[in-house]
N, C-alpha and C. Protein backbone atom coordinates (compact mmCIF):
# COMPACT_ATOMS: atom_id res chain seq x y z
N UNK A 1 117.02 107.27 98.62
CA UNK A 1 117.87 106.15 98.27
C UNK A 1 117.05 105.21 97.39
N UNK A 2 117.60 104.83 96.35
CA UNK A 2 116.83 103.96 95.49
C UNK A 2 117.29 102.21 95.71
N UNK A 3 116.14 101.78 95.85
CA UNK A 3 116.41 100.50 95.91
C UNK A 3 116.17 99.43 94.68
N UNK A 4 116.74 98.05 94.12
CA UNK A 4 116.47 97.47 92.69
C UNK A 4 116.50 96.07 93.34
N UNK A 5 116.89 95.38 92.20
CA UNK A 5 117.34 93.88 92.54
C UNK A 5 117.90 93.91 91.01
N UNK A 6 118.85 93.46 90.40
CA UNK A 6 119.57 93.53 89.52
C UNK A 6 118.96 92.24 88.41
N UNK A 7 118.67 92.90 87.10
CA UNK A 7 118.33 91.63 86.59
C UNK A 7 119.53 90.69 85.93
N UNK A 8 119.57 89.51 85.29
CA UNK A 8 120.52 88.47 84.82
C UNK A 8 121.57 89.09 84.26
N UNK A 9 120.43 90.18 82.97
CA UNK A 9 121.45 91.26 82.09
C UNK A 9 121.93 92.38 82.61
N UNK A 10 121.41 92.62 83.14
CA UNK A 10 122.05 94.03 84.63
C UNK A 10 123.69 93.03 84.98
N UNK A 11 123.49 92.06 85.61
CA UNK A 11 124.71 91.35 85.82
C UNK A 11 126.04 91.32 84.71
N UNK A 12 125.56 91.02 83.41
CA UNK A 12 126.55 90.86 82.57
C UNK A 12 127.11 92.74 82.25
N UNK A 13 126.24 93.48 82.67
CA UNK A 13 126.52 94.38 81.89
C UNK A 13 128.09 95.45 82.74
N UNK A 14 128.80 95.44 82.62
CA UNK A 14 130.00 96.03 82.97
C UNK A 14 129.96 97.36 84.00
N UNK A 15 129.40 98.01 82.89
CA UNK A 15 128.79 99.50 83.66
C UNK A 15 128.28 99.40 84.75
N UNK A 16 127.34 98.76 84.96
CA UNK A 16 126.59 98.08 86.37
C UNK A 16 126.71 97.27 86.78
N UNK A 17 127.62 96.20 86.57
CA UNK A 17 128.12 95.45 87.82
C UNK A 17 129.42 95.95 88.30
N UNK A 18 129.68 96.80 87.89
CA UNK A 18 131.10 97.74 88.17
C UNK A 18 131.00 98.57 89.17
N UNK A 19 129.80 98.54 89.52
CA UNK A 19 129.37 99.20 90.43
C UNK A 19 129.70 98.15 92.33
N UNK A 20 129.17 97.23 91.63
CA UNK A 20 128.67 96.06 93.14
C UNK A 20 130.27 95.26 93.39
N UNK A 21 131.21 95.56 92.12
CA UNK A 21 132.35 94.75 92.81
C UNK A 21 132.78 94.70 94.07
N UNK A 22 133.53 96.75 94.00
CA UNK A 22 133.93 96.93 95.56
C UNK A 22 133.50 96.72 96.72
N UNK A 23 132.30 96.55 96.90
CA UNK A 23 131.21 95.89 98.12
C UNK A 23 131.52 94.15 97.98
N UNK A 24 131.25 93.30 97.10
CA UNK A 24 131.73 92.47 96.81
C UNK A 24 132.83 91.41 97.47
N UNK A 25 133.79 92.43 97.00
CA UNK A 25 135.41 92.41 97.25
C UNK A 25 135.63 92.31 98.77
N UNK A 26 134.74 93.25 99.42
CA UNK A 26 134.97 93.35 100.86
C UNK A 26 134.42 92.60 101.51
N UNK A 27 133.40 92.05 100.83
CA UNK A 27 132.52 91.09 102.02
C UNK A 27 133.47 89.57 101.77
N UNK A 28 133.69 89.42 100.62
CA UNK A 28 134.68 88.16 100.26
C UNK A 28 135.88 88.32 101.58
N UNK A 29 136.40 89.44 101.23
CA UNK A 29 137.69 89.33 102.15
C UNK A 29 137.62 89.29 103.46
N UNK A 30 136.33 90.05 104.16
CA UNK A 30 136.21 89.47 105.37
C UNK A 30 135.58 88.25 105.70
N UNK A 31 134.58 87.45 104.95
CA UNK A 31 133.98 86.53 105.51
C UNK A 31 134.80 85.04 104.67
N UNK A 32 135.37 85.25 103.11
CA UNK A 32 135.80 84.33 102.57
C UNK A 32 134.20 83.10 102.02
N UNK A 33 133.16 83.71 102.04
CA UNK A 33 132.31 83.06 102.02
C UNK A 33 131.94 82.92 100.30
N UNK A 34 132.13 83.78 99.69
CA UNK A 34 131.36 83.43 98.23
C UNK A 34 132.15 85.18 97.40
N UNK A 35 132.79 84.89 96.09
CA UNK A 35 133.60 86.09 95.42
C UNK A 35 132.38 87.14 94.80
N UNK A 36 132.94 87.98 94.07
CA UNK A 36 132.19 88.78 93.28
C UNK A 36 131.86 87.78 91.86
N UNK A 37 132.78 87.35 91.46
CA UNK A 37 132.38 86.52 90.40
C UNK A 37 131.70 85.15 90.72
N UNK A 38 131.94 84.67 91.87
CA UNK A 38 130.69 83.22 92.11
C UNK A 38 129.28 84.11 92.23
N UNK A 39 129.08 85.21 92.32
CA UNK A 39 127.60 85.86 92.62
C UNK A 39 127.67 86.10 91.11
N UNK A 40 128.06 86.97 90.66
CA UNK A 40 128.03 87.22 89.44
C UNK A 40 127.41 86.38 87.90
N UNK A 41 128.26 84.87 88.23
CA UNK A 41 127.70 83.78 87.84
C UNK A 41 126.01 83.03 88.31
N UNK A 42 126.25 83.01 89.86
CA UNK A 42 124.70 82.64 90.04
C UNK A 42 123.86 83.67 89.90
N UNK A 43 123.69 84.86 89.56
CA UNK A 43 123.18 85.89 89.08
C UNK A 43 122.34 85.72 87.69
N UNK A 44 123.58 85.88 87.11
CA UNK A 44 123.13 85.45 85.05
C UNK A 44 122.24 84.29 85.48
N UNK A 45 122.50 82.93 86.04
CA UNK A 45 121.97 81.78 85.84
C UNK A 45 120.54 82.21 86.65
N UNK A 46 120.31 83.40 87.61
CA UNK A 46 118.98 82.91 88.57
C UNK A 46 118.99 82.23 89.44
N UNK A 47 120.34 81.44 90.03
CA UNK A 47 120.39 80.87 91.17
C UNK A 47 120.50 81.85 92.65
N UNK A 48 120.91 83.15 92.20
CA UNK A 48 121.39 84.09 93.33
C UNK A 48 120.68 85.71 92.33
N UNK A 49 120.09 86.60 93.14
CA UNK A 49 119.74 87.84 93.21
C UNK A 49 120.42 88.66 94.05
N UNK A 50 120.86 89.47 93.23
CA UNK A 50 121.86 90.52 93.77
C UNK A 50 120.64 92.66 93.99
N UNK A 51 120.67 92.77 95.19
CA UNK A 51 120.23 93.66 95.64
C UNK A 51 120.97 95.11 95.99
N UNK A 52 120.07 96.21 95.35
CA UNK A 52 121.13 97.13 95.84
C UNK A 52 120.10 98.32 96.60
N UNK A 53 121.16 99.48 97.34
CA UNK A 53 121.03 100.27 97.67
C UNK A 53 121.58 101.15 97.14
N UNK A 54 121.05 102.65 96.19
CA UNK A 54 121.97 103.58 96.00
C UNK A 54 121.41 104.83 95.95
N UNK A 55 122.26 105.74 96.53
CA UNK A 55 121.97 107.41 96.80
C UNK A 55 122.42 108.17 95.09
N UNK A 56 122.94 108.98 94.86
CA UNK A 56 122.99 109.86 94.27
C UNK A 56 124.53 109.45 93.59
N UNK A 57 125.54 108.86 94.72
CA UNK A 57 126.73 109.03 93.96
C UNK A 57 127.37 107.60 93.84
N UNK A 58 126.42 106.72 94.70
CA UNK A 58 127.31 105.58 94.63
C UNK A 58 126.15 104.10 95.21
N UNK A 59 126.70 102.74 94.67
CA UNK A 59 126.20 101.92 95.42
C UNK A 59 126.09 101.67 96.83
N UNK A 60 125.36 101.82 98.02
CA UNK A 60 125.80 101.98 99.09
C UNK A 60 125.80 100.42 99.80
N UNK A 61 124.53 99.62 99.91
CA UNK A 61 124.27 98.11 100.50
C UNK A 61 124.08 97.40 98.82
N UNK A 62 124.85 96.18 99.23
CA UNK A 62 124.24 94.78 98.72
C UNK A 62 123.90 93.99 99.41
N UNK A 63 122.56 93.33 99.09
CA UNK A 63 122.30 92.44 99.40
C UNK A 63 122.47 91.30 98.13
N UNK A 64 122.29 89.58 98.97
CA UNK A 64 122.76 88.66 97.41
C UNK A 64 121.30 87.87 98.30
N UNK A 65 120.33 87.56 97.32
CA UNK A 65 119.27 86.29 98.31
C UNK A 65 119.61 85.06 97.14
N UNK A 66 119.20 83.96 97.88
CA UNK A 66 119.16 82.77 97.06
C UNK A 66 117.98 82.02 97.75
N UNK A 67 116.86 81.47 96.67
CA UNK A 67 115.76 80.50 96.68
C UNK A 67 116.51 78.92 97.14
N UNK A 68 115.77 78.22 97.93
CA UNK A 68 115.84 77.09 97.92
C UNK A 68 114.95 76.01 98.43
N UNK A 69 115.00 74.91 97.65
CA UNK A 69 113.65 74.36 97.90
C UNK A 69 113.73 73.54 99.04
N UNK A 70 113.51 73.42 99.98
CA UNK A 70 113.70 72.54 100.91
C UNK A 70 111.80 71.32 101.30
N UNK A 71 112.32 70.29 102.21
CA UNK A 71 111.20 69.84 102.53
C UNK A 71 110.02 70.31 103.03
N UNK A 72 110.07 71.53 103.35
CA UNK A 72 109.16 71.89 104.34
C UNK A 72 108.78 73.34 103.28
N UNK A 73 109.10 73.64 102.03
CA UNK A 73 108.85 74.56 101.17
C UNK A 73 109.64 75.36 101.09
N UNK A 74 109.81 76.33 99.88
CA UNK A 74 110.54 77.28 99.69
C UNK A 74 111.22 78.22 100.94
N UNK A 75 112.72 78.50 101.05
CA UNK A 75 112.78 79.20 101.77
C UNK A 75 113.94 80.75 101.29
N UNK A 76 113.71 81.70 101.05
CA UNK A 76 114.43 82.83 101.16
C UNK A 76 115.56 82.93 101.57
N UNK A 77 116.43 83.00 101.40
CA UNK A 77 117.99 83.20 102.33
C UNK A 77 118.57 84.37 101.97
N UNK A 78 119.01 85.16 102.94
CA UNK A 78 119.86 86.23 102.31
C UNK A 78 121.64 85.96 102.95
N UNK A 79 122.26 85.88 101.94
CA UNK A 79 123.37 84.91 102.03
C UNK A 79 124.48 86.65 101.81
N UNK A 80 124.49 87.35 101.39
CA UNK A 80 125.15 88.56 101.43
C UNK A 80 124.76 89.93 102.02
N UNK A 81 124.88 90.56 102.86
CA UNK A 81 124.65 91.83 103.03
C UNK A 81 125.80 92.72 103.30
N UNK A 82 126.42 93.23 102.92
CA UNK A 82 127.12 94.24 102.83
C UNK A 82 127.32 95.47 102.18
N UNK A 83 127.99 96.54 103.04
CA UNK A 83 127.68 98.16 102.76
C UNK A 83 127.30 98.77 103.86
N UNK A 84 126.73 100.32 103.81
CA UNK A 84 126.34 100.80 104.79
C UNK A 84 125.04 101.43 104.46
N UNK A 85 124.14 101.61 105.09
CA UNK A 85 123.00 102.66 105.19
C UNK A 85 122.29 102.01 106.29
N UNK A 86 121.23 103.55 106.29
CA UNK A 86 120.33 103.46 107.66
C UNK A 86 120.05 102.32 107.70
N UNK A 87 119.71 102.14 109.42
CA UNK A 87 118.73 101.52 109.99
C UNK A 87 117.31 101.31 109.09
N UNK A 88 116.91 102.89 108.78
CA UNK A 88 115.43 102.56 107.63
C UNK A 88 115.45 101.82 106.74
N UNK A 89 116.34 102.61 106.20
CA UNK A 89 116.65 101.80 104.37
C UNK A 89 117.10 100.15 104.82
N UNK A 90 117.60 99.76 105.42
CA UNK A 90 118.30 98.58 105.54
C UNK A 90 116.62 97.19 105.85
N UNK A 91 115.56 98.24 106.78
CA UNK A 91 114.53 97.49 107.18
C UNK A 91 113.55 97.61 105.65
N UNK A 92 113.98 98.44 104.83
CA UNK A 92 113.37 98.86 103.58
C UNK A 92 113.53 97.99 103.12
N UNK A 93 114.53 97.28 102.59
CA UNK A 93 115.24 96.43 101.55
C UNK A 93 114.57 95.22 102.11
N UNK A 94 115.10 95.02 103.43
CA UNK A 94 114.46 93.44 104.17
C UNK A 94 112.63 93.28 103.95
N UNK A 95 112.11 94.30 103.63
CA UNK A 95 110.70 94.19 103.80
C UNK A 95 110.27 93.97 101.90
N UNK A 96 110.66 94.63 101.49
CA UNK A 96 111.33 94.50 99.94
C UNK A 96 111.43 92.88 99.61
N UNK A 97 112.61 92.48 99.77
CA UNK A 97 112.87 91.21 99.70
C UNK A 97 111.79 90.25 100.19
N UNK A 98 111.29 90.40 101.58
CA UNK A 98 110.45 89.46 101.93
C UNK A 98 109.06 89.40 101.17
N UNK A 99 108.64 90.46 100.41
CA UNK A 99 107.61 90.63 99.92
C UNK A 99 107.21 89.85 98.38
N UNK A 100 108.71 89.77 98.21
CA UNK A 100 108.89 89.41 96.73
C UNK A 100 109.51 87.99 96.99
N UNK A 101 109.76 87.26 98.36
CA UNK A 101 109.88 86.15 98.59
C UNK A 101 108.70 85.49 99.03
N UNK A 102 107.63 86.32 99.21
CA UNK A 102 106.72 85.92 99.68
C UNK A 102 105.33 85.35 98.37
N UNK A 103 105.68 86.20 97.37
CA UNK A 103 104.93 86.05 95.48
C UNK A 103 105.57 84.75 95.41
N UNK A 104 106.61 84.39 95.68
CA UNK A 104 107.03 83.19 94.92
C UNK A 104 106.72 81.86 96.15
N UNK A 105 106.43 82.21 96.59
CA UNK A 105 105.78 81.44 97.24
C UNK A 105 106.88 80.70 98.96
N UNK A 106 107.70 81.74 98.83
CA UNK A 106 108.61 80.83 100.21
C UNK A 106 107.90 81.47 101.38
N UNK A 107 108.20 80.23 102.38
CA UNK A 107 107.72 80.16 103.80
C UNK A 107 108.31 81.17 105.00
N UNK A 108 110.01 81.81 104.30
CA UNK A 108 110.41 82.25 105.46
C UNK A 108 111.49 82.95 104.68
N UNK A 109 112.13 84.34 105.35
CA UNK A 109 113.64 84.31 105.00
C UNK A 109 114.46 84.20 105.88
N UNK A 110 115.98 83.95 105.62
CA UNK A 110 116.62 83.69 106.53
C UNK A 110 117.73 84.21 106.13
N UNK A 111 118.58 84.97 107.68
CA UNK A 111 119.81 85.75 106.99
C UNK A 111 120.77 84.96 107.97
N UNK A 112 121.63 84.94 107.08
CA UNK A 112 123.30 84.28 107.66
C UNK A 112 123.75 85.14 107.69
N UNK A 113 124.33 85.52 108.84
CA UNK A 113 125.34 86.60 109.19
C UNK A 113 125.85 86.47 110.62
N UNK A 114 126.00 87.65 111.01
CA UNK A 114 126.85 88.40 112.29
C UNK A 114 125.49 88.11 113.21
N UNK A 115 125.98 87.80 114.39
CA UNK A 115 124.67 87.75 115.79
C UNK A 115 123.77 89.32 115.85
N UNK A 116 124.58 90.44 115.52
CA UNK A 116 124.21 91.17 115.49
C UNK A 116 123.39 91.61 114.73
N UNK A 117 122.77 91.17 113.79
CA UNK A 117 121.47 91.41 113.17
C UNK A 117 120.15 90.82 113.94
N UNK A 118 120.71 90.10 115.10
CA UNK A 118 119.75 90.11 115.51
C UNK A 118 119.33 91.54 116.45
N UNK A 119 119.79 92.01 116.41
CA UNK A 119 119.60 93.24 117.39
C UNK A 119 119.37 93.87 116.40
N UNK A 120 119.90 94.02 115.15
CA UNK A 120 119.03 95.09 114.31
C UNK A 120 118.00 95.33 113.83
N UNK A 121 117.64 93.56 113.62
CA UNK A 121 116.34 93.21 112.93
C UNK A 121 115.28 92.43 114.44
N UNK A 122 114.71 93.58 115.24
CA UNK A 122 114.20 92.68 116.04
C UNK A 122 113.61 91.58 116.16
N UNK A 123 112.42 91.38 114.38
CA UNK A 123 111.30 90.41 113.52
C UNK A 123 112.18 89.04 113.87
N UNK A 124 113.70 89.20 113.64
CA UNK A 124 114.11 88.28 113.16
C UNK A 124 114.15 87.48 114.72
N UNK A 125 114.50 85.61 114.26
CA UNK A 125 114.32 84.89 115.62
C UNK A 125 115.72 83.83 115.03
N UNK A 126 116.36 84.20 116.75
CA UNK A 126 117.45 83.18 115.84
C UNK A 126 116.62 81.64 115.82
N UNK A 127 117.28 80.79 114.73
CA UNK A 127 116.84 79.18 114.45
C UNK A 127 117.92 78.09 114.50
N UNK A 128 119.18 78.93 114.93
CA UNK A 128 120.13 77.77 114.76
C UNK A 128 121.71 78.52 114.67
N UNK A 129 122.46 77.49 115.32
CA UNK A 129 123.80 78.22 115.01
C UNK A 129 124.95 77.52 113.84
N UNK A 130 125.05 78.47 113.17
CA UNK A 130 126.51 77.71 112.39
C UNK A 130 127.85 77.52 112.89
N UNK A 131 128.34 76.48 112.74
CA UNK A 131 129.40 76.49 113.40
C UNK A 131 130.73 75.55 112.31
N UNK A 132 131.82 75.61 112.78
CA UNK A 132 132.58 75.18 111.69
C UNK A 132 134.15 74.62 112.31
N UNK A 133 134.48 73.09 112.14
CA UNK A 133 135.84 72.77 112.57
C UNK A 133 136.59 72.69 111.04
N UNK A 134 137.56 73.71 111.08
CA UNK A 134 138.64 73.57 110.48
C UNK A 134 139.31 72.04 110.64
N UNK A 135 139.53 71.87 108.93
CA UNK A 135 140.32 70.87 109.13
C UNK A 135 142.10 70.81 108.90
């Protein structure tokens, strides 16, 4: 399985982002959290890195990370993961990412998601819960 991180022009380019929609599409529709085209956009600009996973015939995982500077220093976020593959590949990508969050100098990454990554990713420690009143 080959793993990348998509560059700005990788983003604009049709052929290959034609690829990351349908993953995209699905994580939008279940979580409502951020479209294919709001990534798409912070992509080109460098505000958001779009990550992939792919075998032979198809894109399988995205990941989306976004930098941010906070008081206490840079921190990593991985704000998208969706798709499927192993357990390996999935700790592949996370070790991937952290490595290359780690050159730029951030303190930590942090994934927003499902409780259940914590069981996937043992490393990981929860820090906090999100929570949300509809208005």
């Amino acid at each position: 399985m080959r793993m990348f991180c998509l560059s700005a022009a990788d983003c604009t380019a049709e052929t290959i982002w034609g690829d990351f929609v349908p993953l995209l599409d699905r994580f939008e529709r279940a979580t409502g959290e951020v479209s294919a085209d709001q990534v798409r956009d912070a992509a080109i600009s460098d505000a958001m890195q779009v990550w992939g996973l792919q075998d032979a015939e198809r894109v399988r995982l995205v990941a989306v990370t976004e930098i941010a500077k906070t008081p206490r220093g840079l921190i990593c976020t991985v704000r998208v993961a969706t798709g499927s593959a192993s357990r390996a590949h999935q700790e592949r990508l996370l070790d991937e990412i952290g490595r290359w969050a780690r050159s730029l100098g951030c303190r930590c990454v942090r994934l927003v998601g499902r409780k259940g990554w914590l069981r996937r990713f043992p490393r990981l420690k929860q820090v906090g819960v999100v929570m949300e009143w509809a208005l």
